[in-house]
Structures are given as C-alpha cells and as structure tokens.
N, C-alpha and C. Protein backbone atom coordinates (compact mmCIF):
# COMPACT_ATOMS: atom_id res chain seq x y z
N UNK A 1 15.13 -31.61 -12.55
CA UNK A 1 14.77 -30.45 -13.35
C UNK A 1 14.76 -29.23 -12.42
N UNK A 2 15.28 -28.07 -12.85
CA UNK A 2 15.48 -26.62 -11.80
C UNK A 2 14.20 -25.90 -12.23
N UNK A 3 14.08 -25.01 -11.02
CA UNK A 3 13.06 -24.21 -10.90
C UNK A 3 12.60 -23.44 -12.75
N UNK A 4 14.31 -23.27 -13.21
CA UNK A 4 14.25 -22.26 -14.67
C UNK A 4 13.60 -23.34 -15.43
N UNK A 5 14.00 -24.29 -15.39
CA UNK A 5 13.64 -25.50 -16.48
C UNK A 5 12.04 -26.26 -16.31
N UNK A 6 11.37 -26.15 -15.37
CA UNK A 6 10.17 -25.94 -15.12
C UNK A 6 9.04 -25.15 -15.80
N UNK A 7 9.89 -23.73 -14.98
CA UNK A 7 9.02 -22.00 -15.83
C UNK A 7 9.12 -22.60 -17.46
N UNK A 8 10.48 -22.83 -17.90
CA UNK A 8 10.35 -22.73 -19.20
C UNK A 8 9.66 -23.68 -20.14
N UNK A 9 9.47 -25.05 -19.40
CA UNK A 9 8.75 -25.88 -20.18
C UNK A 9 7.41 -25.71 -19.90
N UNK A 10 6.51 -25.16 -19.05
CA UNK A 10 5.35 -24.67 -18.96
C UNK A 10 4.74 -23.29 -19.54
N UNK A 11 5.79 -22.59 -19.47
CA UNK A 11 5.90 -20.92 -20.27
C UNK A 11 5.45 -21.52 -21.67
N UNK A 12 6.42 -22.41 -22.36
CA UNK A 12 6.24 -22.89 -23.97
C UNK A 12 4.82 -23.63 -23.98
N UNK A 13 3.62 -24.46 -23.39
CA UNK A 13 2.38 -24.21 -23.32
C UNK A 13 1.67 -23.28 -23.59
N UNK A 14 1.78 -22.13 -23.23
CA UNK A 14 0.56 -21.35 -22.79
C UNK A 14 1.08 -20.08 -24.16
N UNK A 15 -0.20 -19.42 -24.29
CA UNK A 15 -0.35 -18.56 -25.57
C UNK A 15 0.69 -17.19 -25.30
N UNK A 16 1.09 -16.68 -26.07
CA UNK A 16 1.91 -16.03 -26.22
C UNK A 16 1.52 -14.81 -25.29
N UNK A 17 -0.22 -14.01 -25.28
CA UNK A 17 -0.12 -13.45 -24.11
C UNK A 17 0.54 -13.39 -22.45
N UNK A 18 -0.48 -14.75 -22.46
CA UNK A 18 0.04 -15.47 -21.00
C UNK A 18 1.59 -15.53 -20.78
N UNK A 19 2.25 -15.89 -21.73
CA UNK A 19 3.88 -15.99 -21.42
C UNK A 19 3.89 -14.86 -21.45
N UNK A 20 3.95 -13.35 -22.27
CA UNK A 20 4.40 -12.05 -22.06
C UNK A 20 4.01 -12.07 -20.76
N UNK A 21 2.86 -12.23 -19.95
CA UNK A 21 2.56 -11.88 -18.92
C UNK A 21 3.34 -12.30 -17.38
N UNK A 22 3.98 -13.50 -18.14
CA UNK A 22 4.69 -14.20 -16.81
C UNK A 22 5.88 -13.56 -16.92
N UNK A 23 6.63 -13.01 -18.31
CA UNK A 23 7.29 -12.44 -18.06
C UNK A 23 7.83 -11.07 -17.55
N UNK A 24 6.44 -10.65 -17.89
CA UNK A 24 6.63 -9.31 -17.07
C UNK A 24 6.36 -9.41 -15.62
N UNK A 25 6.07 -10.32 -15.20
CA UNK A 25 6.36 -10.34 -13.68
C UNK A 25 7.56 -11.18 -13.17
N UNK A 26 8.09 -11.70 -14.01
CA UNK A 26 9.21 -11.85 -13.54
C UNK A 26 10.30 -11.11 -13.71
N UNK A 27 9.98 -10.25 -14.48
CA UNK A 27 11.31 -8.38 -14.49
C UNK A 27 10.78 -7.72 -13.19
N UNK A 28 9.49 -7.74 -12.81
CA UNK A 28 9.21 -7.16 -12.11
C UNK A 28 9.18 -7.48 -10.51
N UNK A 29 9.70 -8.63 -10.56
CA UNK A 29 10.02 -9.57 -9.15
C UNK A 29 11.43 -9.02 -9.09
N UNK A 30 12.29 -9.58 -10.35
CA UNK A 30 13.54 -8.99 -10.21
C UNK A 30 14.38 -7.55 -10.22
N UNK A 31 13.30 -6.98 -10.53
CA UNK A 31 12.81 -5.33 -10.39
C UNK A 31 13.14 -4.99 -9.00
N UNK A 32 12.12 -5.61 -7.88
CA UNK A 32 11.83 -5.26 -6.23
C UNK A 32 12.47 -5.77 -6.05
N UNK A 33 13.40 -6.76 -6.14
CA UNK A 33 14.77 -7.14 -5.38
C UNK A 33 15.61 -6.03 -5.80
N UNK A 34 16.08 -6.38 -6.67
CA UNK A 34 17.00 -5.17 -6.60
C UNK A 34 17.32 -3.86 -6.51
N UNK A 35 16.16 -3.13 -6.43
CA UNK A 35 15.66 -1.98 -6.07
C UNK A 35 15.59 -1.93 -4.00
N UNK A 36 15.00 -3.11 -3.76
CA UNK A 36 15.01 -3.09 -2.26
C UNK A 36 15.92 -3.50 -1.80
N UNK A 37 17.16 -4.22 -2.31
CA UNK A 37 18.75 -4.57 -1.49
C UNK A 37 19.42 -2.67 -1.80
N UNK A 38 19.54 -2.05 -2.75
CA UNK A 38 19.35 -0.71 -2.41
C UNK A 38 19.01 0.39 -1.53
N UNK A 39 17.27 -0.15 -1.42
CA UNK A 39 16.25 1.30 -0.92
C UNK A 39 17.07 0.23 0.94
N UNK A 40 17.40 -0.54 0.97
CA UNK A 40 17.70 -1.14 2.15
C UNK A 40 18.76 -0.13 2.89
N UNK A 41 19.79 -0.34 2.10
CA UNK A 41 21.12 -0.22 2.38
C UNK A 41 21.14 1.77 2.28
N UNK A 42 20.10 2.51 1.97
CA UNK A 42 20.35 3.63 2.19
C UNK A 42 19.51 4.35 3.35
N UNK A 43 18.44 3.35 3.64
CA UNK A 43 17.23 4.03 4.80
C UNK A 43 17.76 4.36 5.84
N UNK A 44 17.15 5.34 6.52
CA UNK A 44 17.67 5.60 7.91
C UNK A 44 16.54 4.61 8.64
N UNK A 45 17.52 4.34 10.36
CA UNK A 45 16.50 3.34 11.09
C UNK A 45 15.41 3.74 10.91
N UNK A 46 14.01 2.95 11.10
CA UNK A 46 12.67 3.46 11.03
C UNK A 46 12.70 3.13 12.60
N UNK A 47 11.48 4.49 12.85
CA UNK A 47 11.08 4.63 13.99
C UNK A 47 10.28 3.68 15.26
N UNK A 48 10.42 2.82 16.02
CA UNK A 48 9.36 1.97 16.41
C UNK A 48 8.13 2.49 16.76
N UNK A 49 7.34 1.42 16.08
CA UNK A 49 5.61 2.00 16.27
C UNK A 49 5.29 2.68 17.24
N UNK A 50 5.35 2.56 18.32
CA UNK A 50 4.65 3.53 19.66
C UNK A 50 5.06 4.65 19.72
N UNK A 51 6.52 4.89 18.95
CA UNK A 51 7.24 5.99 19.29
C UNK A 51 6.64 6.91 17.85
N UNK A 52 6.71 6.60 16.69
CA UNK A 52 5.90 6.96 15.48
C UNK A 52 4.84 7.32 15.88
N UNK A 53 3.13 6.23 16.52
CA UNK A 53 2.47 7.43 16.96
C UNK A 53 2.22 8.57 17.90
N UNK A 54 3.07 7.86 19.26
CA UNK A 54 2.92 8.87 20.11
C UNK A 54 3.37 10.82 19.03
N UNK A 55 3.95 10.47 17.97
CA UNK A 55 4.84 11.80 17.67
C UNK A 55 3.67 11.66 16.20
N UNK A 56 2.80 11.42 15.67
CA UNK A 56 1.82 11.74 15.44
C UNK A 56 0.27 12.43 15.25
N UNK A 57 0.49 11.83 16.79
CA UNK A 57 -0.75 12.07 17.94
C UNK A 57 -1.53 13.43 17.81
N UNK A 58 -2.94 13.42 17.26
CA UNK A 58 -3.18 14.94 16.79
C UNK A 58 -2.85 15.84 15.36
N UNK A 59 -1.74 14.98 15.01
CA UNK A 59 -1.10 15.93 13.65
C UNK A 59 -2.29 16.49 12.57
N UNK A 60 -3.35 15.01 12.32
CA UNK A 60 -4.45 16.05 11.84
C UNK A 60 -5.80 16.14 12.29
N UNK A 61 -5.88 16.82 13.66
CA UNK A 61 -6.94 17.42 14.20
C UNK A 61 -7.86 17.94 13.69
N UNK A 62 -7.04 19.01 13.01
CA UNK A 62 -7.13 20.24 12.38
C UNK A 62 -8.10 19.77 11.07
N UNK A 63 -7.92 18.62 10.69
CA UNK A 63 -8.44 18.13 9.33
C UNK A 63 -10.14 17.45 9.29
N UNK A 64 -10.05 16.97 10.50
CA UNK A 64 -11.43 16.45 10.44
C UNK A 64 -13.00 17.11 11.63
N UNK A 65 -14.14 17.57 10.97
CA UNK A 65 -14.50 18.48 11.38
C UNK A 65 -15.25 17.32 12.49
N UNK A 66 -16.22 18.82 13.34
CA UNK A 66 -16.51 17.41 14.64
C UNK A 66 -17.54 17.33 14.18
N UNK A 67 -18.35 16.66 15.13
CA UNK A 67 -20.29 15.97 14.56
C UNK A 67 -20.90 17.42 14.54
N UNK A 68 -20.98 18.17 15.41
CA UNK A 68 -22.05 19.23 14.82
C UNK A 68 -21.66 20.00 13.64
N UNK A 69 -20.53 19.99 13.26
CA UNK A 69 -20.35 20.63 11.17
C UNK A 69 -20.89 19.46 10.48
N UNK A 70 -20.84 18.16 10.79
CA UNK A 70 -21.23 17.24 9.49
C UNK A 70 -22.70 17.02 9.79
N UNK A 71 -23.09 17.43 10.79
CA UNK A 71 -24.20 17.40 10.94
C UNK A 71 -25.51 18.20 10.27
N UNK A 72 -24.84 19.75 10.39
CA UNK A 72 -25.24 20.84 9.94
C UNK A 72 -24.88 21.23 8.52
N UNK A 73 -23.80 20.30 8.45
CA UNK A 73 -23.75 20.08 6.53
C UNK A 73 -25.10 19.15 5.91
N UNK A 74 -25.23 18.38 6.34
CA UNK A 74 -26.31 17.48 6.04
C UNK A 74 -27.63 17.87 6.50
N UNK A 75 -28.17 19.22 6.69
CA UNK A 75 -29.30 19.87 7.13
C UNK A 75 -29.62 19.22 8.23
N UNK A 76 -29.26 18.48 9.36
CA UNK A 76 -30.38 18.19 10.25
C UNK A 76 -29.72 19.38 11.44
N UNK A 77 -31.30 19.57 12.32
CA UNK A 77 -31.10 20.54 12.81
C UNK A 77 -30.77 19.79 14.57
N UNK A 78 -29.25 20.22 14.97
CA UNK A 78 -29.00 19.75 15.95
C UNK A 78 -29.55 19.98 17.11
N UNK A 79 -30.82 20.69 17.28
CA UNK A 79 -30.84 20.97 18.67
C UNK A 79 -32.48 20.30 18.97
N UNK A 80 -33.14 20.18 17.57
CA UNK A 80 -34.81 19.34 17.70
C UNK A 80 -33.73 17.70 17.88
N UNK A 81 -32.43 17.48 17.55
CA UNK A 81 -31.99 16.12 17.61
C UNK A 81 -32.06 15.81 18.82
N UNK A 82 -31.58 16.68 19.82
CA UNK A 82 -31.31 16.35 21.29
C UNK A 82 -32.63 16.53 22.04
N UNK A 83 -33.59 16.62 21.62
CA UNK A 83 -34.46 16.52 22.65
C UNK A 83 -35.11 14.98 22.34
C-alpha cells in the first residue's frame, strides 16, 4: 500500500472537519515546495554568518536607550541608587 493509499484510507475515517484540515495542509506543504524550488533558484548567495554580523554590528545603537533613561523613566532616582 503507498504513502497516497494510506492518507486516503485514514482521511475516509475521520469527520469531515479533520479531513478539510489535512487537506489544507497538504496544499500547503505542496504550496512551500514549490514556491521554495523557485524563491531557491532566484536568491542571491546569502551572506556567511560572521560576515552578516560583523556588517551589522551597531546598526541599532541608536534604538535602544542606556540604563540611566530607563531608569529615569521608571522614577527611580539614579544618584540616592549609587550610594
């Protein structure tokens, strides 16, 4: 018995939800294949990791504030902290 002839005699069990459901993942298996022998065949090389972050490195600095703003957002007063 093949893999199809399996699905299908177990598919015919189960309630008509459950089968819609298997079948929509199986469009959707056959969906990401064929969409990714595609998205494959058009990508440019990807970058190797070390080289990706070294050229990262910093990009968002700018974005995250340091401890004395989140500090002073949250009322405590930084300077009775340090003693």
């Amino acid at each position: 018995m093949t893999i199809a002839e399996q699905i299908y005699t177990l598919v015919k069990t189960l309630p008509q939800d459950d089968a819609s459901e298997i079948l929509t993942f199986a469009e959707f298996i056959k969906s990401k294949r064929e969409n990714g022998a595609k998205s494959t065949d058009s990508e440019e090389p990807q970058m190797p990791w070390p080289e990706l972050v070294r050229s990262l490195a910093g990009a968002w600095a700018d974005d995250f504030p340091d401890l004395d703003t989140i500090r002073a957002g949250m009322g405590q007063d930084i300077l009775r902290e340090s003693l």
